[in-house]
C-alpha atoms as a PDB file:
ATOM      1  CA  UNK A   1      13.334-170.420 -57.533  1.00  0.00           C
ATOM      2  CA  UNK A   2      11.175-167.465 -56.340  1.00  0.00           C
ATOM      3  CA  UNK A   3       9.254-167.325 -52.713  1.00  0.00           C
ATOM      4  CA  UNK A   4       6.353-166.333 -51.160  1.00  0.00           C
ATOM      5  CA  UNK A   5       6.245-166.104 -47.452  1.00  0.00           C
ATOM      6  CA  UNK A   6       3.681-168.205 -45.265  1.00  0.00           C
ATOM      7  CA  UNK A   7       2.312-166.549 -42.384  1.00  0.00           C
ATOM      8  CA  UNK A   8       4.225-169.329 -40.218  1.00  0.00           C
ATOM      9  CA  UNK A   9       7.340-167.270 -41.451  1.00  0.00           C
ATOM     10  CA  UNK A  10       8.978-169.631 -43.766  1.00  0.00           C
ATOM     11  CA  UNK A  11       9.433-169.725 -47.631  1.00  0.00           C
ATOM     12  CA  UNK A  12       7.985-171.479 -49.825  1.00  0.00           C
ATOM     13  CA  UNK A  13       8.843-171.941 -53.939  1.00  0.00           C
ATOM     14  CA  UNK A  14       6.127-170.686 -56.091  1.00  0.00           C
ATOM     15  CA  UNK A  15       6.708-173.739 -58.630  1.00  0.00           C
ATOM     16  CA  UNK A  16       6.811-176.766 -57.045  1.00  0.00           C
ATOM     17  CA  UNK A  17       6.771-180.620 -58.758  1.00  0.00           C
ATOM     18  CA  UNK A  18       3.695-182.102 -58.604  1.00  0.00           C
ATOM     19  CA  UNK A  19       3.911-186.521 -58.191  1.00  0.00           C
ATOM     20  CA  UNK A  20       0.101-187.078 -58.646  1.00  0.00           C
ATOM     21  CA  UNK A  21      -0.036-190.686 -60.111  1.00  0.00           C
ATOM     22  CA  UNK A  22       3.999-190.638 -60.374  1.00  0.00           C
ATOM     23  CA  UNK A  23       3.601-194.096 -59.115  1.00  0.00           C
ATOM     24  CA  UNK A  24       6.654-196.002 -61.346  1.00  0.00           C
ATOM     25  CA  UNK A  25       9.523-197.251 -58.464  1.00  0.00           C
ATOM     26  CA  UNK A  26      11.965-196.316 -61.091  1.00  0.00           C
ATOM     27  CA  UNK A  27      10.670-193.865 -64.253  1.00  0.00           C
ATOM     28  CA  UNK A  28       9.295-191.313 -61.463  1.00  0.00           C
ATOM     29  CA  UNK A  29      12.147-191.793 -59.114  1.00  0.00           C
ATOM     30  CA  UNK A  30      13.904-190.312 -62.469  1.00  0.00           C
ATOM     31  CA  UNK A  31      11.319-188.098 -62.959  1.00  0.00           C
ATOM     32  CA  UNK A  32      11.751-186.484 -59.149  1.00  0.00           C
ATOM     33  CA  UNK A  33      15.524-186.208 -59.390  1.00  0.00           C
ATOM     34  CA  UNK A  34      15.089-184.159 -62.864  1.00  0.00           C
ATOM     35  CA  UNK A  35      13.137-181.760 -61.520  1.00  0.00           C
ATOM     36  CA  UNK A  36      15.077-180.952 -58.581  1.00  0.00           C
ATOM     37  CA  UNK A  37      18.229-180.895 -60.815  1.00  0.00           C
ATOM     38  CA  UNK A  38      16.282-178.663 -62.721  1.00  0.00           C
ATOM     39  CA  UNK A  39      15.992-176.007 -60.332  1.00  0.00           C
ATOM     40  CA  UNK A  40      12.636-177.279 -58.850  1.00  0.00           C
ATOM     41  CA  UNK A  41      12.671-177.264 -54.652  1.00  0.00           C
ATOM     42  CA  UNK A  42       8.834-178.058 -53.943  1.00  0.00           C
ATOM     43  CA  UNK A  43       8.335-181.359 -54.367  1.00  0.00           C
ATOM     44  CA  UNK A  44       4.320-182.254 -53.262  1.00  0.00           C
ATOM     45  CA  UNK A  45       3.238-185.794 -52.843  1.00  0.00           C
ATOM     46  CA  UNK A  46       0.556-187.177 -50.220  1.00  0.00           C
ATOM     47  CA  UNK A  47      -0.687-190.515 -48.876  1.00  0.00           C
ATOM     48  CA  UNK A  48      -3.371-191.018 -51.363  1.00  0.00           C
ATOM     49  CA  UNK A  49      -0.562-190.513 -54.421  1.00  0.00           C
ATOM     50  CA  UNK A  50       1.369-194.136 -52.940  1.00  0.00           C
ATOM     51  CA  UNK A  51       4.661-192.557 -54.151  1.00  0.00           C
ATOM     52  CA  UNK A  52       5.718-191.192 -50.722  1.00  0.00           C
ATOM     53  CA  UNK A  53       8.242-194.051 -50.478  1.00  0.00           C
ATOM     54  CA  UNK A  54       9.246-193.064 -54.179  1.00  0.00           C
ATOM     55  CA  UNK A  55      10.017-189.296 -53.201  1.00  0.00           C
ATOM     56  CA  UNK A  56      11.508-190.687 -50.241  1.00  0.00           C
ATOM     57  CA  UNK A  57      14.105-192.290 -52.174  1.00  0.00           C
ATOM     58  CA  UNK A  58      14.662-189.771 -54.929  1.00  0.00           C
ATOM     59  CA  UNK A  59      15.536-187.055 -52.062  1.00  0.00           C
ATOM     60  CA  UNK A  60      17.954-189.857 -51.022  1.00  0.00           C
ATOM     61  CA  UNK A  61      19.650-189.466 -54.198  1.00  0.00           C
ATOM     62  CA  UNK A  62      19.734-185.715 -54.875  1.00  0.00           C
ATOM     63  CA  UNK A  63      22.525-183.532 -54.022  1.00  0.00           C
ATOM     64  CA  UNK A  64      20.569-180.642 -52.648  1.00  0.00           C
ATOM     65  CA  UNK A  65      21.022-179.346 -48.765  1.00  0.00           C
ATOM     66  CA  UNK A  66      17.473-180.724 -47.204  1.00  0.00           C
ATOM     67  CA  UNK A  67      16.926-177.162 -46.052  1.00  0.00           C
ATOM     68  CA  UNK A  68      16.635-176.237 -49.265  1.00  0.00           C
ATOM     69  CA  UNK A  69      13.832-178.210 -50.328  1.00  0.00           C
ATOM     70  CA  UNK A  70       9.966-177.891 -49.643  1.00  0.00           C
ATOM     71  CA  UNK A  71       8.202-181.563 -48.832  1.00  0.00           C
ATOM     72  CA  UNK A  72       4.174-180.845 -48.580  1.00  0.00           C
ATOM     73  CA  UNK A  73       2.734-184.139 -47.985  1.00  0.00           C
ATOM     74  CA  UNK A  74      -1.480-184.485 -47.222  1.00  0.00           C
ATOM     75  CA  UNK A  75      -3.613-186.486 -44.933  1.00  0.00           C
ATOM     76  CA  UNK A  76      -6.389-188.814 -46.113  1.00  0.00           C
ATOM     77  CA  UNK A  77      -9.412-188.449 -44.745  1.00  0.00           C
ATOM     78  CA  UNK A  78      -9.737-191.514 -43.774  1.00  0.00           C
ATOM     79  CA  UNK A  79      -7.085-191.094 -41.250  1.00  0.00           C
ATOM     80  CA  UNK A  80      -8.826-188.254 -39.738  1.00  0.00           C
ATOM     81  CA  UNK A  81     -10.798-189.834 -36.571  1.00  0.00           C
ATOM     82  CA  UNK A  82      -8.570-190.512 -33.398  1.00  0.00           C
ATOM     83  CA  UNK A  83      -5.112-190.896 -33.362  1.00  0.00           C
ATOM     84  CA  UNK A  84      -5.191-192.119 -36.929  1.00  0.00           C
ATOM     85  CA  UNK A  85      -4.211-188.404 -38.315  1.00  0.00           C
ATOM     86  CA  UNK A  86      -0.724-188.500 -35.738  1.00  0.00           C
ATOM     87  CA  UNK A  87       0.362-192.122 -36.837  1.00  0.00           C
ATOM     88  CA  UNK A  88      -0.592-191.778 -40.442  1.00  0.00           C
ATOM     89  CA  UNK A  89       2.255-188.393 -40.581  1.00  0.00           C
ATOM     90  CA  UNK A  90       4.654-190.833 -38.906  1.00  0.00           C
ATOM     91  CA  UNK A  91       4.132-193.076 -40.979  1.00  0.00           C
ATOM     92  CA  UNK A  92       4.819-190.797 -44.332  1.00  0.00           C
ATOM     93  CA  UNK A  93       7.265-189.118 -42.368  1.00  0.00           C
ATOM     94  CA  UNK A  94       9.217-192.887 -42.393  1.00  0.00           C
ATOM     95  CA  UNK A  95       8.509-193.502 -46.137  1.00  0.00           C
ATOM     96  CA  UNK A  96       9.658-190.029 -47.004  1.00  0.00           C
ATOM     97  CA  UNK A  97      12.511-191.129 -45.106  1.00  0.00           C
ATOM     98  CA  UNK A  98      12.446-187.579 -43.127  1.00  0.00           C
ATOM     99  CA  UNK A  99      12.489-186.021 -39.720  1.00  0.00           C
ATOM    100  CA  UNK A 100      10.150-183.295 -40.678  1.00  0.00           C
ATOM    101  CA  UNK A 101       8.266-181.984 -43.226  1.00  0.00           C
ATOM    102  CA  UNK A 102       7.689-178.756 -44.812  1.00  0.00           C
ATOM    103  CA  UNK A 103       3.493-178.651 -45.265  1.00  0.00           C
ATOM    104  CA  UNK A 104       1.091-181.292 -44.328  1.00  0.00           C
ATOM    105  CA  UNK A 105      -2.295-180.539 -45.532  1.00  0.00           C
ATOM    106  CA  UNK A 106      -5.860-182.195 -44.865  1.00  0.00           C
ATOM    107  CA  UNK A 107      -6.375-183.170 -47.992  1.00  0.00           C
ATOM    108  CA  UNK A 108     -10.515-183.340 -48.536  1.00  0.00           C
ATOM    109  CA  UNK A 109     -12.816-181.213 -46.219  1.00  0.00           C
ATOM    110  CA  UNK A 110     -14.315-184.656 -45.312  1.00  0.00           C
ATOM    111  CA  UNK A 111     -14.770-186.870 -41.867  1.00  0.00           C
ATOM    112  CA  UNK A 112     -13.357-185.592 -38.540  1.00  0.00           C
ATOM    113  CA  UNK A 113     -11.680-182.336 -40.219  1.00  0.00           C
ATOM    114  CA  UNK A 114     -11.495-180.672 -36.460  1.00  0.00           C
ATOM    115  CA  UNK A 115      -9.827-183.721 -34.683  1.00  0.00           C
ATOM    116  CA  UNK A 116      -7.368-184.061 -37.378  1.00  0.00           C
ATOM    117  CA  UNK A 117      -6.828-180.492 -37.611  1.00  0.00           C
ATOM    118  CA  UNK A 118      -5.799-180.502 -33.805  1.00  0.00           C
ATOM    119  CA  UNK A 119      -3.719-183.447 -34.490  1.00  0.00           C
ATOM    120  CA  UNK A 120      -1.442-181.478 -37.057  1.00  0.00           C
ATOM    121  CA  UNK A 121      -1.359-178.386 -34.520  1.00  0.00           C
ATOM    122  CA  UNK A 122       0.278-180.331 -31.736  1.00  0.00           C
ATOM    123  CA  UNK A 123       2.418-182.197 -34.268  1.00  0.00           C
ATOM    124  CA  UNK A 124       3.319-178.111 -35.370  1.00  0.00           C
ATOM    125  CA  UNK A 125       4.422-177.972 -31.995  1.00  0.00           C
ATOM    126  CA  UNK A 126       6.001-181.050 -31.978  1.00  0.00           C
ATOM    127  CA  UNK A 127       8.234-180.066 -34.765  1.00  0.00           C
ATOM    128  CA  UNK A 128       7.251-183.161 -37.030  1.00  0.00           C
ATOM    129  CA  UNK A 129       5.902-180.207 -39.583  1.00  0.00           C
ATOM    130  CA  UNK A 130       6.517-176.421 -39.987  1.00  0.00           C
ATOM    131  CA  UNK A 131       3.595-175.616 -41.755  1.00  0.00           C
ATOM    132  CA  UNK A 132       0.090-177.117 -41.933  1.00  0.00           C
ATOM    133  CA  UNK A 133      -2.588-175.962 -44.361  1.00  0.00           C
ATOM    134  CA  UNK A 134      -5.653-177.988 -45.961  1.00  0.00           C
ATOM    135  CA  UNK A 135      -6.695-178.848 -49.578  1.00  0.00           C
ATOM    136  CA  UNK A 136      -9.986-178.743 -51.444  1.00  0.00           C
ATOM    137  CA  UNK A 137     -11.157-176.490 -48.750  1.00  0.00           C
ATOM    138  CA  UNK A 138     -14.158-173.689 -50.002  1.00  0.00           C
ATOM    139  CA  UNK A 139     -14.555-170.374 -48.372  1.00  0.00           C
ATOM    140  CA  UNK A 140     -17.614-171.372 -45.716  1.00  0.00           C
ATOM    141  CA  UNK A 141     -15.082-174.359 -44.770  1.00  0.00           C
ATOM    142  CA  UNK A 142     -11.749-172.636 -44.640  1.00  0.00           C
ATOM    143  CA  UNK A 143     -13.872-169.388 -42.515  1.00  0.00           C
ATOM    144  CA  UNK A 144     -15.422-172.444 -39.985  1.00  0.00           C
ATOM    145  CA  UNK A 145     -11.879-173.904 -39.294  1.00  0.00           C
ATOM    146  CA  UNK A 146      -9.927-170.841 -38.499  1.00  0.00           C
ATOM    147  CA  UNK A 147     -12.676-169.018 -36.330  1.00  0.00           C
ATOM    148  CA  UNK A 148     -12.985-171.820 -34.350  1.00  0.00           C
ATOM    149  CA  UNK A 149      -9.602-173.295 -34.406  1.00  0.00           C
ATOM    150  CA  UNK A 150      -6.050-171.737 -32.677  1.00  0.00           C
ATOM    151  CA  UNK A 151      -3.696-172.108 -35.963  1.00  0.00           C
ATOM    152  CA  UNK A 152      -4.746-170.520 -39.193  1.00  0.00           C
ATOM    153  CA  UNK A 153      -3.890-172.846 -42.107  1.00  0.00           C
ATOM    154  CA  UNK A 154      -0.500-171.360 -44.130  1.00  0.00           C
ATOM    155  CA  UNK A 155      -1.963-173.059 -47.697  1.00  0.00           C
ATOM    156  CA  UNK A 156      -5.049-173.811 -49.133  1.00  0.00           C
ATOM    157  CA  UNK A 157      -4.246-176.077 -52.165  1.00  0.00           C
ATOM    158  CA  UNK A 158      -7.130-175.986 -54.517  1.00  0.00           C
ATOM    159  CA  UNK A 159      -7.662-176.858 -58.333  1.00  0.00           C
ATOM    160  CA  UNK A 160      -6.723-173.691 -60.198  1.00  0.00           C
ATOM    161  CA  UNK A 161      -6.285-172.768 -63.766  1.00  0.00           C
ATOM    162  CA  UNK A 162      -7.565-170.093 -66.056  1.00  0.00           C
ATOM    163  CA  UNK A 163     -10.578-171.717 -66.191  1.00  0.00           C
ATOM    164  CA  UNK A 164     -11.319-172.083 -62.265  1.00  0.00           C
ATOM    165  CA  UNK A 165      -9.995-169.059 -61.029  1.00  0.00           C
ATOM    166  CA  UNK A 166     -12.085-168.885 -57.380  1.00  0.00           C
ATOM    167  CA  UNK A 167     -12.214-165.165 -56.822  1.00  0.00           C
ATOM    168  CA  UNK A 168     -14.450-165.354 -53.915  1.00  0.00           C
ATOM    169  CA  UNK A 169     -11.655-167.754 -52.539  1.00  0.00           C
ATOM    170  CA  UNK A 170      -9.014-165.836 -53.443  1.00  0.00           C
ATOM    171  CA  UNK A 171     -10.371-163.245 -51.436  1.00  0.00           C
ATOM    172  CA  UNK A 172     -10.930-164.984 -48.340  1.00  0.00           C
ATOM    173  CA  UNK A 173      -7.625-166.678 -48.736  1.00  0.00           C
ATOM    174  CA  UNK A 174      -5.969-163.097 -48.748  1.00  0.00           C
ATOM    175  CA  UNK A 175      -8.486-161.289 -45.699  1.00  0.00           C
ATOM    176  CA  UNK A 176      -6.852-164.312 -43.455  1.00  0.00           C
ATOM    177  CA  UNK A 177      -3.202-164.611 -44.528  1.00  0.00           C
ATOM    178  CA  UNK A 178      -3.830-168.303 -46.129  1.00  0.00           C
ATOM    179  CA  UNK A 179      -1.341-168.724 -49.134  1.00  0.00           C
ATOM    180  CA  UNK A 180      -3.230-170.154 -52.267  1.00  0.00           C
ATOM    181  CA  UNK A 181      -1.578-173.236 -54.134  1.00  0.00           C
ATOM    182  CA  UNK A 182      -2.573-174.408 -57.569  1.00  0.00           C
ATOM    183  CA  UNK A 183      -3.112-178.259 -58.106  1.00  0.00           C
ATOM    184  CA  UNK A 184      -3.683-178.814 -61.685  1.00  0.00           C
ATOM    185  CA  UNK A 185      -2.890-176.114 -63.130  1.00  0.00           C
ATOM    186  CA  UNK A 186      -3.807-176.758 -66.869  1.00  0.00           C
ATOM    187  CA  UNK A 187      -7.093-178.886 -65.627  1.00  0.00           C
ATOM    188  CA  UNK A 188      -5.038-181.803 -65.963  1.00  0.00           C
ATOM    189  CA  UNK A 189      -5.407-181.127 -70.081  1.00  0.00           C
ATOM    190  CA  UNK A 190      -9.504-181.712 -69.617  1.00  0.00           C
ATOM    191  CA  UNK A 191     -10.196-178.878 -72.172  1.00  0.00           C
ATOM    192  CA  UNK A 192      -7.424-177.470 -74.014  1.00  0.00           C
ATOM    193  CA  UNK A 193      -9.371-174.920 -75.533  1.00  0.00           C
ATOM    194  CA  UNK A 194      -7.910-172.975 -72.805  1.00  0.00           C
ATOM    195  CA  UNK A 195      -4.851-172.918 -74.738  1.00  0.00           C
ATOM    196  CA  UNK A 196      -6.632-171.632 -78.058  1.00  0.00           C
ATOM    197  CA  UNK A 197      -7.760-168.329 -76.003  1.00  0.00           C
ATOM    198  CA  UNK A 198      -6.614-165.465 -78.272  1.00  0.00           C
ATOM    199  CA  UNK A 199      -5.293-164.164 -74.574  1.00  0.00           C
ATOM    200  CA  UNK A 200      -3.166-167.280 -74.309  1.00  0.00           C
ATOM    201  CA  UNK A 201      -1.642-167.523 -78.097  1.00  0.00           C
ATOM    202  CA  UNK A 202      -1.280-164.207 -78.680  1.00  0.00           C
ATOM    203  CA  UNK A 203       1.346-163.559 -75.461  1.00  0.00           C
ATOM    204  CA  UNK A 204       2.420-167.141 -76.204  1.00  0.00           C
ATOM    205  CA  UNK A 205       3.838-165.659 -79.796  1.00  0.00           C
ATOM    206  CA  UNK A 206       4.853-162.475 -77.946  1.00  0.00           C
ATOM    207  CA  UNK A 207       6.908-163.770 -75.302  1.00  0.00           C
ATOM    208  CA  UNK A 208       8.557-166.510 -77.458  1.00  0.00           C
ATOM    209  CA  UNK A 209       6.529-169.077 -74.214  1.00  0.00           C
ATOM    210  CA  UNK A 210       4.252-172.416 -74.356  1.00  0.00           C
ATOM    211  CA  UNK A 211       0.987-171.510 -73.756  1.00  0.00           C
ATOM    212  CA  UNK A 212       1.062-173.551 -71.002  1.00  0.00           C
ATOM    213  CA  UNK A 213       3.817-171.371 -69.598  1.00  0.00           C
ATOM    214  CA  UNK A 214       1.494-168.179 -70.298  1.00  0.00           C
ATOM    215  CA  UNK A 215      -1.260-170.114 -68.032  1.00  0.00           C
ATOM    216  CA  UNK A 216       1.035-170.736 -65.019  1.00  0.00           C
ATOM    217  CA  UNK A 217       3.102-167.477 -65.373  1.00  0.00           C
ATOM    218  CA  UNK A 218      -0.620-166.199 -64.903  1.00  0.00           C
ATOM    219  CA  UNK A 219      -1.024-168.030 -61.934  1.00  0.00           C
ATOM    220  CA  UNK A 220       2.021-167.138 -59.966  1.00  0.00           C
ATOM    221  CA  UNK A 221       1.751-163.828 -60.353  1.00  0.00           C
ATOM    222  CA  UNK A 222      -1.742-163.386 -59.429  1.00  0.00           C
ATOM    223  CA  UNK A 223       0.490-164.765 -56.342  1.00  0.00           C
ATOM    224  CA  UNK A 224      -0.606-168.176 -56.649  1.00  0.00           C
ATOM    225  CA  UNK A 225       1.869-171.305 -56.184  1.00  0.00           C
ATOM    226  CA  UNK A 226       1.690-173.520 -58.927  1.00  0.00           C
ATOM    227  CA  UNK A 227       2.248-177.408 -58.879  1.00  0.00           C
ATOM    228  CA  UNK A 228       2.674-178.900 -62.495  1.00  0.00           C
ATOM    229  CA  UNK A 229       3.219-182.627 -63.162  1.00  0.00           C
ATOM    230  CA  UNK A 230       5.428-184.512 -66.050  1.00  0.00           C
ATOM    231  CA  UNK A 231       7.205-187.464 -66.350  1.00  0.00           C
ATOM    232  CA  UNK A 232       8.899-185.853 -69.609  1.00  0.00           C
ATOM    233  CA  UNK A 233      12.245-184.065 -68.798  1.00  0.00           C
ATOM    234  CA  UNK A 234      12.207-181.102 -71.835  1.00  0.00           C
ATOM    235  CA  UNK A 235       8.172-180.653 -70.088  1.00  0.00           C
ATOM    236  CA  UNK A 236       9.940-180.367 -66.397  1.00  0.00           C
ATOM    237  CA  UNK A 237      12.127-177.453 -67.611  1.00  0.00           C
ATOM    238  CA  UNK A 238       9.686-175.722 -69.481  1.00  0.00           C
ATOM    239  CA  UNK A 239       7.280-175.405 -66.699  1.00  0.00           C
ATOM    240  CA  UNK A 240       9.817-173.824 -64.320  1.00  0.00           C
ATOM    241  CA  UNK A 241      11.071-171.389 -67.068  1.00  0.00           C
ATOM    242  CA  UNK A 242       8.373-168.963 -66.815  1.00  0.00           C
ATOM    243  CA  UNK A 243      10.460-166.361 -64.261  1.00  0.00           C
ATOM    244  CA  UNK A 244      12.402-163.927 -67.508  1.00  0.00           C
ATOM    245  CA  UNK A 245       8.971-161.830 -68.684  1.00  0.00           C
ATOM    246  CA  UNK A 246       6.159-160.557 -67.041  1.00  0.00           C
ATOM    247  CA  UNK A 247       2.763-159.827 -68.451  1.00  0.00           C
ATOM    248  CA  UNK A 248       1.194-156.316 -68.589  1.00  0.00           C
ATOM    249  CA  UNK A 249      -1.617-154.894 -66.858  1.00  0.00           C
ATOM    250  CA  UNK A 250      -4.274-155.509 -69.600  1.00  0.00           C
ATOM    251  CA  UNK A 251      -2.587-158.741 -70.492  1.00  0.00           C
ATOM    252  CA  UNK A 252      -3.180-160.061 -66.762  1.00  0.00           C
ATOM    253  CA  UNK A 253      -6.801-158.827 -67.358  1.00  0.00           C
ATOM    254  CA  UNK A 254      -7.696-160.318 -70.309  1.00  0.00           C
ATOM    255  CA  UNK A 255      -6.381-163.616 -68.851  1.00  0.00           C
ATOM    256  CA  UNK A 256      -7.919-163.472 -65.920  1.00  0.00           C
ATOM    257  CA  UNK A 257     -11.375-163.038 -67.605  1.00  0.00           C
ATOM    258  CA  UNK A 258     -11.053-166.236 -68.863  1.00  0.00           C
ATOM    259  CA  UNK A 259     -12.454-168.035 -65.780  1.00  0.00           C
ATOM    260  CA  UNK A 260     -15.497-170.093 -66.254  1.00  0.00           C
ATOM    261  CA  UNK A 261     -15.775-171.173 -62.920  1.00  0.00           C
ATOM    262  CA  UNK A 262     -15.310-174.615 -64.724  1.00  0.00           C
ATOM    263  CA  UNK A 263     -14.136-177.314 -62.083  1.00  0.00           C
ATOM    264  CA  UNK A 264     -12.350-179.697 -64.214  1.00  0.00           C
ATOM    265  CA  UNK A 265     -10.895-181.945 -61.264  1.00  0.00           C
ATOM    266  CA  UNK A 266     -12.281-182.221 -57.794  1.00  0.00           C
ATOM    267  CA  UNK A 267     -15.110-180.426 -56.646  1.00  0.00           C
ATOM    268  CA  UNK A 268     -15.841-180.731 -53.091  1.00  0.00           C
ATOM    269  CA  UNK A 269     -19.139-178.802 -53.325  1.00  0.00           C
ATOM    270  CA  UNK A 270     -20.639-181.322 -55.728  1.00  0.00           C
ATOM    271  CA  UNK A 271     -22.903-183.656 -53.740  1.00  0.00           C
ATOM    272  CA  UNK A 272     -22.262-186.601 -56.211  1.00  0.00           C
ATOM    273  CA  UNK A 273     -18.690-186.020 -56.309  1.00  0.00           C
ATOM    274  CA  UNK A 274     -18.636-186.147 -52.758  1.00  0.00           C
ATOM    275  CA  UNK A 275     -20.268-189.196 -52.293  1.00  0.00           C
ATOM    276  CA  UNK A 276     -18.553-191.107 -54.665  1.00  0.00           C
ATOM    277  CA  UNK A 277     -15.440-190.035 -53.160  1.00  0.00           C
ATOM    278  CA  UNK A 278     -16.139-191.143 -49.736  1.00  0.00           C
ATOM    279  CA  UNK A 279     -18.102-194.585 -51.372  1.00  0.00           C
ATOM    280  CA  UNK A 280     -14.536-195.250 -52.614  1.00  0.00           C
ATOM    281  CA  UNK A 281     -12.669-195.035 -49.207  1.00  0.00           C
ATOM    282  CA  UNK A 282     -15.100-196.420 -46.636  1.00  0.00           C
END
């Protein structure tokens, strides 16, 4: 699996599994150890996702060297304030059943970002995570924390697909060394007419490729991880296989003027979304 290089030095895969409601004991479990047997060494779960336990035990069962894989895990926000950030890692560090991991990330630009920020830099230190990064974070948030902060977060893992593209993020993400990571990549399937694009059917038929493959083979190389989610094994392959053809120039163009600026997930800018979101954790 390709690489791209965090500014904390260490690799990271630029297709990872995503576990997002992969909350079966025994289906996902499956689902986990397929993708890693199919080449897949980013596997991304969090606290709010209640499958860390689940991951934990797939990686039990795989064959692969643990330096070879890539656990991100992410901190609710609720477990921001205090000391709650420190104990909540432990505690996912003893469902993952690990001594480390990979990437933790704040996961919502919500509550006491700065305490819990500070929390994951002396963890960092620590050596209970290599890399830290946040999630969901927009480009006045992501400037705020690293001007006034010591570590500069390695990821920024936002919803991304041809539709939601972020440009001005994308930018910022690049001026300050902050890898971008795609969560949803196909808008979690909200409006496939993404997928009838003349851009996306036309290299579809060209390439002999889904055109869900054309939409992530986009992604990553704009230079964007990706983080696609199945339970369905022949689905698993396919969205790993997108590393033997690369699209031209004007094919990357057309593609990329596609976006819409259409937030099809989470939107942290939204005041109602925002509100409901914290109504449902407090």
């Amino acid at each position: 699996m390709k690489t791209c290089t965090l500014n904390t030095g260490y690799e990271m895969p630029l297709v990872g599994f995503g576990t997002y409601q992969l909350t079966d004991p025994k289906a996902d479990e499956i689902a986990i150890i397929t993708a890693i047997e199919s080449g897949y060494r980013l596997i991304d779960t969090a606290q709010a996702y209640k499958n860390e336990e689940i991951v934990g035990k797939a990686l039990s069962h795989c064959q692969v060297p643990r330096n070879d894989l890539f656990i991100t895990t992410k901190i609710w926000f609720s477990n921001f304030p205090g000391d709650k950030c420190r104990k909540s890692l432990e505690e996912s560090l003893r469902k993952l059943d690990l001594d480390y991991v990979d990437l933790v990330l704040l996961h919502w630009p919500y509550n006491d970002v700065y305490q819990a920020w500070r929390s994951l830099e002396k963890a960092q230190h620590d050596g209970l995570v290599r890399s830290i990064g946040v999630s969901n974070f927009m480009p006045s948030q992501l400037i705020d924390l690293i001007c006034f902060n010591d570590v500069t977060p390695a990821v920024n893992q936002v919803e991304t697909h041809l539709y939601c593209q972020y440009r001005e993020l994308q930018n910022v993400m690049r001026r300050y060394g902050v890898a971008h990571q795609a969560y949803s990549p196909f808008g979690r399937n909200r409006n496939m007419d993404m997928y009838k694009e003349d851009a996306v059917t036309v290299a579809a038929q060209k390439y002999g490729k889904t055109p869900h493959q054309i939409a992530l083979r986009f992604l990553v190389q704009s230079g964007i991880s990706v983080l696609p989610k199945s339970s369905h094994a022949d689905r698993i392959k396919n969205n790993a296989d997108i590393f033997d053809f690369v699209l031209t120039d004007d094919e990357m163009k057309t593609l990329a003027a596609l976006d819409k600026e259409d937030v099809l997930v989470g939107n942290s800018q939204d005041a109602t979304y925002t509100e409901n979101m914290i109504k449902r954790t407090v």
